[in-house]
Protein backbone atom coordinates (compact mmCIF):
# COMPACT_ATOMS: atom_id res chain seq x y z
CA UNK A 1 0.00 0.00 0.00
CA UNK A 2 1.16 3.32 -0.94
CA UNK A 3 0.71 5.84 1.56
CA UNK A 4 1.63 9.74 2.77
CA UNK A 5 4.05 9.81 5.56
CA UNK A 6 2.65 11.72 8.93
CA UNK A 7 6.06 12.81 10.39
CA UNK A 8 7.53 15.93 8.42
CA UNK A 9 6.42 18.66 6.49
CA UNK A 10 7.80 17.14 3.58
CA UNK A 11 4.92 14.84 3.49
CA UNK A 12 6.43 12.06 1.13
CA UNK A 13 4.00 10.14 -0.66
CA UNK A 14 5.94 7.50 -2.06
CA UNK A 15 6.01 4.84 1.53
CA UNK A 16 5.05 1.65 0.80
CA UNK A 17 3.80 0.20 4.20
CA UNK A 18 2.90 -3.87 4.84
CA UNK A 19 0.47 -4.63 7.13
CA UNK A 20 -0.22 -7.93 8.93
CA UNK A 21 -1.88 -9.15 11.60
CA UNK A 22 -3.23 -6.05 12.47
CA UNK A 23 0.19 -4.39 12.76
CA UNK A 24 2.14 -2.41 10.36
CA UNK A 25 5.33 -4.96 9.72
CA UNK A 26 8.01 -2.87 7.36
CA UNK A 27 7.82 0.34 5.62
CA UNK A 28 9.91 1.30 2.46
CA UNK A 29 11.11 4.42 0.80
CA UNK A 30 10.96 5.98 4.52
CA UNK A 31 13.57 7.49 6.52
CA UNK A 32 14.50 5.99 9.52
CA UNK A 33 12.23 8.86 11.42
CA UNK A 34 9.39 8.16 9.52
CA UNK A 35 9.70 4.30 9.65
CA UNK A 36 10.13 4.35 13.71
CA UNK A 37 6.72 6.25 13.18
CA UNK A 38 5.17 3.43 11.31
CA UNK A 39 6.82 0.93 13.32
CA UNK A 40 6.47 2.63 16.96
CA UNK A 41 4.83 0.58 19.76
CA UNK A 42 4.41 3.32 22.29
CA UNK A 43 0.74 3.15 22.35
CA UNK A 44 -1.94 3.04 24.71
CA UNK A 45 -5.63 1.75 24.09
CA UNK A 46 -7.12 2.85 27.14
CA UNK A 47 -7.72 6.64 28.43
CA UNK A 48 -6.17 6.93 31.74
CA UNK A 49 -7.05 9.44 34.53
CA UNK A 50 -4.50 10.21 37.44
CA UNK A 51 -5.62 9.09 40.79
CA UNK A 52 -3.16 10.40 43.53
CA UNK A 53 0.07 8.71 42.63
CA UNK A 54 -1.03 6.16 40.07
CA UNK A 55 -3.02 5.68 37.05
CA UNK A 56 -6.48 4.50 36.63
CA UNK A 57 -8.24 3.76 33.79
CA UNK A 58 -11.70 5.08 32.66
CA UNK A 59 -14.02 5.00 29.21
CA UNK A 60 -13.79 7.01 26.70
CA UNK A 61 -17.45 8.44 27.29
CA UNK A 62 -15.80 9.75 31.23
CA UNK A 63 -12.68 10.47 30.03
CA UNK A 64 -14.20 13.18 27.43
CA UNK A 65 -17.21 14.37 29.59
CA UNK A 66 -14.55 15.01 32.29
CA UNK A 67 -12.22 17.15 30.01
CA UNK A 68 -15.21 18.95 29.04
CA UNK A 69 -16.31 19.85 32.28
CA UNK A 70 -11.94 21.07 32.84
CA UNK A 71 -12.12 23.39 30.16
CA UNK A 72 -15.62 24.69 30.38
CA UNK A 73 -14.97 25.43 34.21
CA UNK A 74 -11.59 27.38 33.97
CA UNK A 75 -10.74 30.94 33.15
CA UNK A 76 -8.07 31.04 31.11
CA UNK A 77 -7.77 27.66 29.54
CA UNK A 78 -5.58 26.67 26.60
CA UNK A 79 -5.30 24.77 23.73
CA UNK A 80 -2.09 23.99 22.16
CA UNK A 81 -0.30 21.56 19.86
CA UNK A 82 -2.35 20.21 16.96
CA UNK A 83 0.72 20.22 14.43
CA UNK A 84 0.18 16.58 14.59
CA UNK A 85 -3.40 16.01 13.94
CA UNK A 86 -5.57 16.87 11.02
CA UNK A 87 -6.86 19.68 9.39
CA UNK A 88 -10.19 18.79 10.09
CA UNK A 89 -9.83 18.33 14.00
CA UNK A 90 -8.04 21.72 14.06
CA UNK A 91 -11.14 23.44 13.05
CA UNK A 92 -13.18 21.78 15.64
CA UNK A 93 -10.39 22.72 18.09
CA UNK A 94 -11.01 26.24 17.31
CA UNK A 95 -14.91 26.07 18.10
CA UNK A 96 -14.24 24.54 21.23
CA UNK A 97 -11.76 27.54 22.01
CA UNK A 98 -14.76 29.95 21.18
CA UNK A 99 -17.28 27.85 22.54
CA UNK A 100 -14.97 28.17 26.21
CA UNK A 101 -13.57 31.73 25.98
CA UNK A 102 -9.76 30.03 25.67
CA UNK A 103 -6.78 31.07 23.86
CA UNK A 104 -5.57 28.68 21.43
CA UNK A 105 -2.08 28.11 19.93
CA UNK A 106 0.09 26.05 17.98
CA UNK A 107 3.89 24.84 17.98
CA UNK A 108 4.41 27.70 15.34
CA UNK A 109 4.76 29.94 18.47
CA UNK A 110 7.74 27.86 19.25
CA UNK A 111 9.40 27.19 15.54
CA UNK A 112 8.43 29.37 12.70
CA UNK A 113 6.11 32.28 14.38
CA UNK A 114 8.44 34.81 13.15
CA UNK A 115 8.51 33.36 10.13
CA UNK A 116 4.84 34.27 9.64
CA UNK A 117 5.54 37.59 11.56
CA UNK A 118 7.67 38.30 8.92
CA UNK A 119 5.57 37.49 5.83
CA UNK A 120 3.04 39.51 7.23
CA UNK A 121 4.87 42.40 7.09
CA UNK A 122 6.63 42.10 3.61
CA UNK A 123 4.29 39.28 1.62
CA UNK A 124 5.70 35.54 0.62
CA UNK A 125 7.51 35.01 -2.41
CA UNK A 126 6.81 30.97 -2.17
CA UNK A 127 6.12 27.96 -4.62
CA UNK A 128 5.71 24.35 -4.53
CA UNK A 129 8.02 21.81 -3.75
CA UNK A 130 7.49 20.39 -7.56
CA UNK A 131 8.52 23.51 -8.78
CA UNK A 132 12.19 23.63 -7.11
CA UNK A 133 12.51 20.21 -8.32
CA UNK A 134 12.17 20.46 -11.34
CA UNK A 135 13.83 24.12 -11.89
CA UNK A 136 16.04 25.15 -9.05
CA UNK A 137 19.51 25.27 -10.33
CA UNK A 138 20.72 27.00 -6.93
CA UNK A 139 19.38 25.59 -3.40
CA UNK A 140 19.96 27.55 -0.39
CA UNK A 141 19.59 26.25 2.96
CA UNK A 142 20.31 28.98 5.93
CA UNK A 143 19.88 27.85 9.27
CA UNK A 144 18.20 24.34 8.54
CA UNK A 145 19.68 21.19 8.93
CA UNK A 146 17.94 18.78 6.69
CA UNK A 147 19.47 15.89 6.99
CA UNK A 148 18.97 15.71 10.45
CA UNK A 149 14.92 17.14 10.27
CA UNK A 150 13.87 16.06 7.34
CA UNK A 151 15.97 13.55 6.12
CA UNK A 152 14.30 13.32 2.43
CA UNK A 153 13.86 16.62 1.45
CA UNK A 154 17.50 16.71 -0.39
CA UNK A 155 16.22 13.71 -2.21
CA UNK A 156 13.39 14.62 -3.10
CA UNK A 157 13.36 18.08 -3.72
CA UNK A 158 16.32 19.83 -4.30
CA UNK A 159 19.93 18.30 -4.65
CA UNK A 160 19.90 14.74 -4.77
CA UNK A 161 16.70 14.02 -7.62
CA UNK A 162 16.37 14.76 -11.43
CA UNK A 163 13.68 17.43 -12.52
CA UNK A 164 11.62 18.22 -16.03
CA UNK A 165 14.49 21.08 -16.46
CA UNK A 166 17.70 19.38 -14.37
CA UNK A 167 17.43 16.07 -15.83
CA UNK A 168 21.42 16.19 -14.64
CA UNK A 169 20.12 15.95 -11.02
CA UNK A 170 22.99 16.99 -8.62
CA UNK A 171 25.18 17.52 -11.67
CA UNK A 172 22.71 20.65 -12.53
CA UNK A 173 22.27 22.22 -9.08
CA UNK A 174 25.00 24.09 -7.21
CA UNK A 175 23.94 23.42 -3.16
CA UNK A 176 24.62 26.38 -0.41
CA UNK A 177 24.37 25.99 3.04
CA UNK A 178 24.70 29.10 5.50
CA UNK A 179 25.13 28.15 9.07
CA UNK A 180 26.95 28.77 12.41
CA UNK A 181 28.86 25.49 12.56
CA UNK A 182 29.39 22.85 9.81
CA UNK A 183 26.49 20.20 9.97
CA UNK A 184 26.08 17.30 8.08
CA UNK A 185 23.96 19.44 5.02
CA UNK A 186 26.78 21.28 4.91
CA UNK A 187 29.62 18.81 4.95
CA UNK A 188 27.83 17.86 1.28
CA UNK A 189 27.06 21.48 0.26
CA UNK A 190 29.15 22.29 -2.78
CA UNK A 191 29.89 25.25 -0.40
CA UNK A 192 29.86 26.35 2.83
CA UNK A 193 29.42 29.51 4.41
CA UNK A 194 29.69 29.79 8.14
CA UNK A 195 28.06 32.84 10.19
CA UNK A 196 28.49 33.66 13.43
CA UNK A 197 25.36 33.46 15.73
CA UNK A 198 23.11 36.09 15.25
CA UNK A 199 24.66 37.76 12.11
CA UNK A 200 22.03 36.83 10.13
CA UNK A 201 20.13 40.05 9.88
CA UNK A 202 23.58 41.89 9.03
CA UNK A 203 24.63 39.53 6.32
CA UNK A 204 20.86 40.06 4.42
CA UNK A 205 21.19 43.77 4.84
CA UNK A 206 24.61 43.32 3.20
CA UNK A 207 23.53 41.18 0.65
CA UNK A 208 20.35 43.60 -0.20
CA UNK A 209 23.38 46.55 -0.45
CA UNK A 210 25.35 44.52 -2.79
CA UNK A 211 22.88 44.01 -5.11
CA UNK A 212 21.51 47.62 -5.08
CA UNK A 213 25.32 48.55 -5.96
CA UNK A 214 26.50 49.40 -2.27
CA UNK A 215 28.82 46.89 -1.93
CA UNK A 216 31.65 49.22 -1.49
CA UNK A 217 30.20 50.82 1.75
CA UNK A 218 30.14 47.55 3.35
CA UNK A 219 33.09 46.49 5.77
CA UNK A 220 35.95 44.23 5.97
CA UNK A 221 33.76 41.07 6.90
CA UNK A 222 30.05 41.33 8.25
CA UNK A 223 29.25 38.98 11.09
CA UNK A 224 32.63 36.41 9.73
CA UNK A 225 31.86 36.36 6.40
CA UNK A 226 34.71 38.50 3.71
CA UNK A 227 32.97 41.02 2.31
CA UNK A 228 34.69 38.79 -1.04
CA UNK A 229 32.90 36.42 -0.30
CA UNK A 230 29.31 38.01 0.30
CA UNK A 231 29.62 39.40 -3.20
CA UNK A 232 30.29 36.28 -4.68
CA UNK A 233 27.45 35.01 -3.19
CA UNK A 234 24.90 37.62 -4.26
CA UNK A 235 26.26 37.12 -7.42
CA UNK A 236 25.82 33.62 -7.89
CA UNK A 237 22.06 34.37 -6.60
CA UNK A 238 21.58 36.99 -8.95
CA UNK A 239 22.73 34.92 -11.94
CA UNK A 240 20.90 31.97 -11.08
CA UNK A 241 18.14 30.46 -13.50
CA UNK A 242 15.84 29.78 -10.79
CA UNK A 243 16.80 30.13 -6.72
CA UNK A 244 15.28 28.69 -4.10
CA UNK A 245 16.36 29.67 -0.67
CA UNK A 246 15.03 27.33 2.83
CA UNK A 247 15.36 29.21 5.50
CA UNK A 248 14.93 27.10 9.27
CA UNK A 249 14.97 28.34 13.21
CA UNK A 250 18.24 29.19 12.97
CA UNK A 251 17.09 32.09 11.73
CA UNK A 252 13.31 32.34 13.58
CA UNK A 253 15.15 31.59 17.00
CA UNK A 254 18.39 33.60 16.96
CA UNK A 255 18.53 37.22 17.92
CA UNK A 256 16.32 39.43 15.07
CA UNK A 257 13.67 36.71 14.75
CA UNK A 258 11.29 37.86 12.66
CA UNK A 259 13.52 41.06 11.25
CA UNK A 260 16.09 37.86 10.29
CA UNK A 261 13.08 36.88 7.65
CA UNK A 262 11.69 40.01 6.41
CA UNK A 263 15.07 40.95 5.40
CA UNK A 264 15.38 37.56 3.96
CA UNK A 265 12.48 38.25 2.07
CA UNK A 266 13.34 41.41 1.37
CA UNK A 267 16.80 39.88 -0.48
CA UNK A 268 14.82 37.15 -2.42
CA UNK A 269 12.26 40.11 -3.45
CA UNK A 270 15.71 42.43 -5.07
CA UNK A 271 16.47 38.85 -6.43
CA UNK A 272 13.81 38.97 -8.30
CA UNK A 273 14.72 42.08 -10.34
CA UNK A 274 17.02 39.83 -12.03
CA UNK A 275 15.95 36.27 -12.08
CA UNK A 276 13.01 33.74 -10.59
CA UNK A 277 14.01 33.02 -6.79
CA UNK A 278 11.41 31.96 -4.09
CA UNK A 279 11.73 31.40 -0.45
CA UNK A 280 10.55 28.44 1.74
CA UNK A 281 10.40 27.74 5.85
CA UNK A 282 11.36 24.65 6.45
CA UNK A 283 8.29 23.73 8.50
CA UNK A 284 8.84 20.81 11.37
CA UNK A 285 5.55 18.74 12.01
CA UNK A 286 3.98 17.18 9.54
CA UNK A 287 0.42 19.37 9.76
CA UNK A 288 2.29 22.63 11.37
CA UNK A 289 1.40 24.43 8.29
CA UNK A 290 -2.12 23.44 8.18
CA UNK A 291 -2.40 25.01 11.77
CA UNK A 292 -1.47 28.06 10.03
CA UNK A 293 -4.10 27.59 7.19
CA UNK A 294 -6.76 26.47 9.67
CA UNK A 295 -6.47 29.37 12.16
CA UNK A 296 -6.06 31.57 9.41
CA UNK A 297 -9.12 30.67 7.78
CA UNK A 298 -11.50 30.74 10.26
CA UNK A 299 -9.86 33.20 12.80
CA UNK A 300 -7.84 35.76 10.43
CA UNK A 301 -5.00 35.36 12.77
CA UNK A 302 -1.95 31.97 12.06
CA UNK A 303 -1.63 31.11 16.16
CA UNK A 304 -1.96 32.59 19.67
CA UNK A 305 -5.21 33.39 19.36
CA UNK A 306 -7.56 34.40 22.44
CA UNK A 307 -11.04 34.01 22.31
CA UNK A 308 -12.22 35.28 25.14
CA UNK A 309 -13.03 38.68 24.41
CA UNK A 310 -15.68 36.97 22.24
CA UNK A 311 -13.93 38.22 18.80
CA UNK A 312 -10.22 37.10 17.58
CA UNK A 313 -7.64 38.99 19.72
CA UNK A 314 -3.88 38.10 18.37
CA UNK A 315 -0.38 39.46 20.37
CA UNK A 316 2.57 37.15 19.61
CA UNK A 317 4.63 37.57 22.71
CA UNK A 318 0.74 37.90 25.13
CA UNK A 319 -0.94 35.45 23.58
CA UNK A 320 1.66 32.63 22.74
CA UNK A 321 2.25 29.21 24.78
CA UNK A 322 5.02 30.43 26.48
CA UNK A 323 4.08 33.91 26.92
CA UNK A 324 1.10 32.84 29.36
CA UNK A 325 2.67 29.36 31.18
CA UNK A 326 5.56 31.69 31.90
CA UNK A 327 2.97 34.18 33.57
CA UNK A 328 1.16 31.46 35.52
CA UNK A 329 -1.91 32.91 33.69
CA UNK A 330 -3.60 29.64 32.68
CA UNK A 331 -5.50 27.32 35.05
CA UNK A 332 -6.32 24.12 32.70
CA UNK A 333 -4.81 22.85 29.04
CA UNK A 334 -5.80 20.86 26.33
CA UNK A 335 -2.31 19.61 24.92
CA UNK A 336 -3.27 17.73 21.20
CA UNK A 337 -0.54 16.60 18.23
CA UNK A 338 2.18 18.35 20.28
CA UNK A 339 5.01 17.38 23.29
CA UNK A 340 5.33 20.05 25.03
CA UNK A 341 7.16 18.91 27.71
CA UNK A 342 9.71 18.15 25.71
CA UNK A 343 10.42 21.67 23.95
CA UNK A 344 9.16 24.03 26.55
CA UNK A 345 11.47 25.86 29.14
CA UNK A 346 11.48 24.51 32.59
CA UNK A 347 9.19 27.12 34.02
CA UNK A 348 5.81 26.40 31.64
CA UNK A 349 5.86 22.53 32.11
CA UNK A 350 6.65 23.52 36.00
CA UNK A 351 3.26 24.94 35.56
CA UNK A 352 1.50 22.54 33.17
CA UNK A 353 2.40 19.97 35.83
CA UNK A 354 0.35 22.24 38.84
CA UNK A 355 -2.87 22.67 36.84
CA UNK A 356 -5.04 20.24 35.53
CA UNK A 357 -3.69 19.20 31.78
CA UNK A 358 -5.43 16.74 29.17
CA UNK A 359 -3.17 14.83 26.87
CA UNK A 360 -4.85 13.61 23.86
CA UNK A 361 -2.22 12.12 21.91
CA UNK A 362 -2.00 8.63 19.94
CA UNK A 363 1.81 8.09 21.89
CA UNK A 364 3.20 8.36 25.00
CA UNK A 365 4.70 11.57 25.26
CA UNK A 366 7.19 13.55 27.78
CA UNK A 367 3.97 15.27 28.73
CA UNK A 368 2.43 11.82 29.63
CA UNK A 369 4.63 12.42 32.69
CA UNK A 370 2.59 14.89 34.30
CA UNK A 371 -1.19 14.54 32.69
CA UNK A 372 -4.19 14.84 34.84
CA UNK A 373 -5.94 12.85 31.65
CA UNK A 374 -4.45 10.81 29.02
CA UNK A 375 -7.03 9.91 25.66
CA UNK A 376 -5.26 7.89 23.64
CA UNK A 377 -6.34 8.58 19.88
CA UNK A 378 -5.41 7.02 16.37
CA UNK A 379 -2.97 8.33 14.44
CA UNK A 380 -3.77 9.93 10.88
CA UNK A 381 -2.36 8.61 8.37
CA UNK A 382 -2.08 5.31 10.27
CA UNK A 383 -5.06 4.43 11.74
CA UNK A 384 -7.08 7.09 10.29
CA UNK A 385 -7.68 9.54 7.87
CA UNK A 386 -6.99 13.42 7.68
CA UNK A 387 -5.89 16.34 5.85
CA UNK A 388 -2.17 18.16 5.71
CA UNK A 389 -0.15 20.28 4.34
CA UNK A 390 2.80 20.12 3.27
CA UNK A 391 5.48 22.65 3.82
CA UNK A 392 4.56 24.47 0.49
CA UNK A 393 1.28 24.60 1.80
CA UNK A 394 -0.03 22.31 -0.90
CA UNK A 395 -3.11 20.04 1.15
CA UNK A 396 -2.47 16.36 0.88
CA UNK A 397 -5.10 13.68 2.12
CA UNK A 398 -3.41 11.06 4.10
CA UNK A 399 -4.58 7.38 4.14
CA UNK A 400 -5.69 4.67 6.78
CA UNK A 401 -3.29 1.39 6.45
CA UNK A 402 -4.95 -0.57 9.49
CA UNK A 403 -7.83 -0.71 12.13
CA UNK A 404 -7.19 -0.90 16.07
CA UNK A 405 -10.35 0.56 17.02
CA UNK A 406 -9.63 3.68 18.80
CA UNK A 407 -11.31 6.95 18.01
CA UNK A 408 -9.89 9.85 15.95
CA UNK A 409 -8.91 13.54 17.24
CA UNK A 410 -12.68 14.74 15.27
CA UNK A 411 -14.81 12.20 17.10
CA UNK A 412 -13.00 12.92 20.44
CA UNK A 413 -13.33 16.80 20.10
CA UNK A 414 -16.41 16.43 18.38
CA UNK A 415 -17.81 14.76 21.38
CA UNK A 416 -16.27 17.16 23.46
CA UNK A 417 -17.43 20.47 22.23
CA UNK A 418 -20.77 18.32 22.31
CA UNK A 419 -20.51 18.20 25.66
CA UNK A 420 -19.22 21.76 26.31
CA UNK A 421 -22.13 22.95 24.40
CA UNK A 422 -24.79 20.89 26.26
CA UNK A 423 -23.94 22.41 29.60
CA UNK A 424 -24.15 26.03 28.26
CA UNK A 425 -27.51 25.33 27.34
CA UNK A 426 -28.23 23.62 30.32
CA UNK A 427 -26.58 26.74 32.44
CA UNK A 428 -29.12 29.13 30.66
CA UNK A 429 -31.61 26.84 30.69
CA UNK A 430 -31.34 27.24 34.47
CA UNK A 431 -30.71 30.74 34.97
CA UNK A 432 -33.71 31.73 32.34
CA UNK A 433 -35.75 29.35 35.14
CA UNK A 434 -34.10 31.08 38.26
CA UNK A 435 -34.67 34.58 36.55
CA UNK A 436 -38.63 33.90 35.53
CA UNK A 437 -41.18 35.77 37.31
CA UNK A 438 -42.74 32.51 39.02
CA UNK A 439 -39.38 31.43 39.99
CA UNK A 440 -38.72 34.52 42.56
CA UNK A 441 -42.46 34.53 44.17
CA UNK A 442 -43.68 37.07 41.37
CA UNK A 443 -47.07 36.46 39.88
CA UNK A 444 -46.54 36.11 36.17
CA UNK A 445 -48.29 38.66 34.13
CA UNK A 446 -51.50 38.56 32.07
């Protein structure tokens, strides 16, 4: 069976999987992240609640009803994760939020927020992933690793694979890799540039003055790169046939964040004076980008949103993950397609671990650790069905390969926001009752 793989935002859909017996029993044309995905048996079948010191387990009927009845009784709950779901439960995430008054977020508040913050301000000049294959005769990665995150992408995309224009494959396409130390990307790059950390705002500016004709205002070296060297470099982008530049958090979490990729974009958009060059964030989880789409689309905002003004309210840096954990704002959280506990700083999961948190995840997680609630879910593109998209933000529909008979994120949060929405009714029900004229020793009126 020929499937999509639910582990990068590369979202290769060339795997062929073998099941038997119920189990998934060898997966080719994977990487070895994407296999262990496959392959993983860190699953549990039972939603578990925490009961002092241990575990106990309850149905999935409790289990639901009581997360419910967690979010729709706090103040300031969250929502987070849901780079690992589908496109589908994201959007039922979001009426929950609304339905509660909660803020929700995704892990883009953690990886490639800026890089959003960024194309808001200056616009995204993007394309597929089909169209670097089969055109890009320069690849640029700058502050990505991908051999290490996403192990196919050279393969696939840019250095390593043959296109409708670079039949040649690697023999057509001159590989560039901008980074503070030499990884393994760059080790193959046909050349390396190294940068020292934070310099990556300087070196764009310089760039951008080079090819506006200001290269000879520019100084000796700009954060360790010859100013020799940062001209040949601009000129081998501005003589390309067709550039394509990936840009990862080494630039979204190093000092200038977001300013690191507007002036990237800003570069790429001068570029484009002279030749056809695009830019790309390498995105991490598989549906990260669909968060993006999803909150976009029915919010206006990508992440850290807060709902409970009762309209869309969005302040990267208030309204973010880390932003309220760190301020001990929020008194319950939904944690869904994410591991927080593993990425977070010491202080939020310090917090996480003193209010009451639901895990709904289809693995065993870091955040397992400290869950009031576990709901073990299946896992789309394995078990279920859902939508993504891929890093170029092109939606791809991944398949179900086998049946072990848990629920999916939509029927859980489906069932949920059922729930939620039952006892508002059911609270006005009761006040409209308390309020009537009968109810307070009033005569009713003729």
């Amino acid at each position: 069976m020929i499937v999509v793989c639910p582990l990068c935002g590369c979202l290769c859909d060339d795997l062929v999987v073998t099941v038997e017996g119920g189990a998934v029993t060898s997966v080719d044309n994977a990487c070895s992240l994407g296999a262990a995905k496959f392959l993983s048996q860190s699953r549990h079948r039972k939603p578990l609640v925490r009961d002092g010191g241990s575990w106990r387990e309850v149905s999935y009927s409790e289990a639901i009803r009581s997360a419910g009845d967690i979010l729709a009784d706090a103040e300031r709950p969250l929502l987070f994760g849901w780079s690992g779901t589908s496109a589908e439960a994201q959007c039922i995430g979001i009426h929950i939020a609304e339905a509660i008054g909660g803020v929700i977020d995704n892990c883009s508040s953690i990886c490639h927020g800026p890089s959003l913050l960024g194309i808001q301000e200056v616009g995204h000049p993007g394309c597929t992933l089909g169209t670097v294959k089969n055109r890009a005769d320069l690849v640029i990665y700058w502050g990505s690793n991908p051999i290490e995150s996403h192990p196919r992408h050279l393969s696939r995309y840019t250095k390593f694979v043959n296109g409708k224009f670079r039949d040649e494959g690697h023999h057509d396409r001159t590989l560039i890799v901008v980074d503070i130390r030499k990884t393994d990307t760059a080790k193959i790059a046909d050349e390396f540039i190294q940068i020292k950390p934070g310099g990556d705002y300087a070196v764009f500016s310089a760039l951008l003055a080079i090819l506006r004709g200001h290269a000879d205002v520019l100084p000796a070296s700009v954060a360790g790169i010859p100013r020799e060297r940062l001209i040949w470099l601009a000129d081998l982008c501005r003589n390309a046939q067709f550039g394509s530049l990936f840009t990862g958090i080494g630039l979204t979490q190093s000092p200038g964040r977001y300013k690191n990729v507007r002036s990237a974009i800003q570069f790429i958009d001068e570029l484009n004076r002279y030749t056809k060059f695009t830019l790309t964030p390498m995105r991490g989880h598989w549906n990260v980008n669909g968060t993006n789409q999803t909150f976009s689309y029915l919010t206006g905002y990508p992440y850290g949103v807060d709902l409970s003004r009762g309209i869309p309210y969005y302040n990267p840096g208030e309204t973010t993950i880390v932003d309220l954990l760190g301020r001990g704002e929020v008194d319950a959280c939904l944690v869904i397609g994410a591991d927080p506990g593993a990425h977070l700083p010491r202080r939020c999961n310090e917090h996480l671990a003193r209010i009451p948190t639901i895990v709904i995840d289809p693995f065993v997680s870091l955040t397992s650790s400290f869950a009031t609630l576990q709901i073990p879910v299946a896992c789309v593109g394995i078990d279920c069905e859902g939508t993504g998209y891929r890093m170029d933000s092109v939606p791809i529909r991944l398949r179900k390969v086998l049946d072990l008979g848990l629920p999916n994120d939509e029927e859980v949060l489906s069932a949920m926001l059922e729930h939620i929405l039952e006892r508002e009714q059911g609270n006005s029900a009761t006040v409209k009752e308390r309020a009537s004229p009968t109810a307070i020793g009033v005569p009713a009126s003729r």
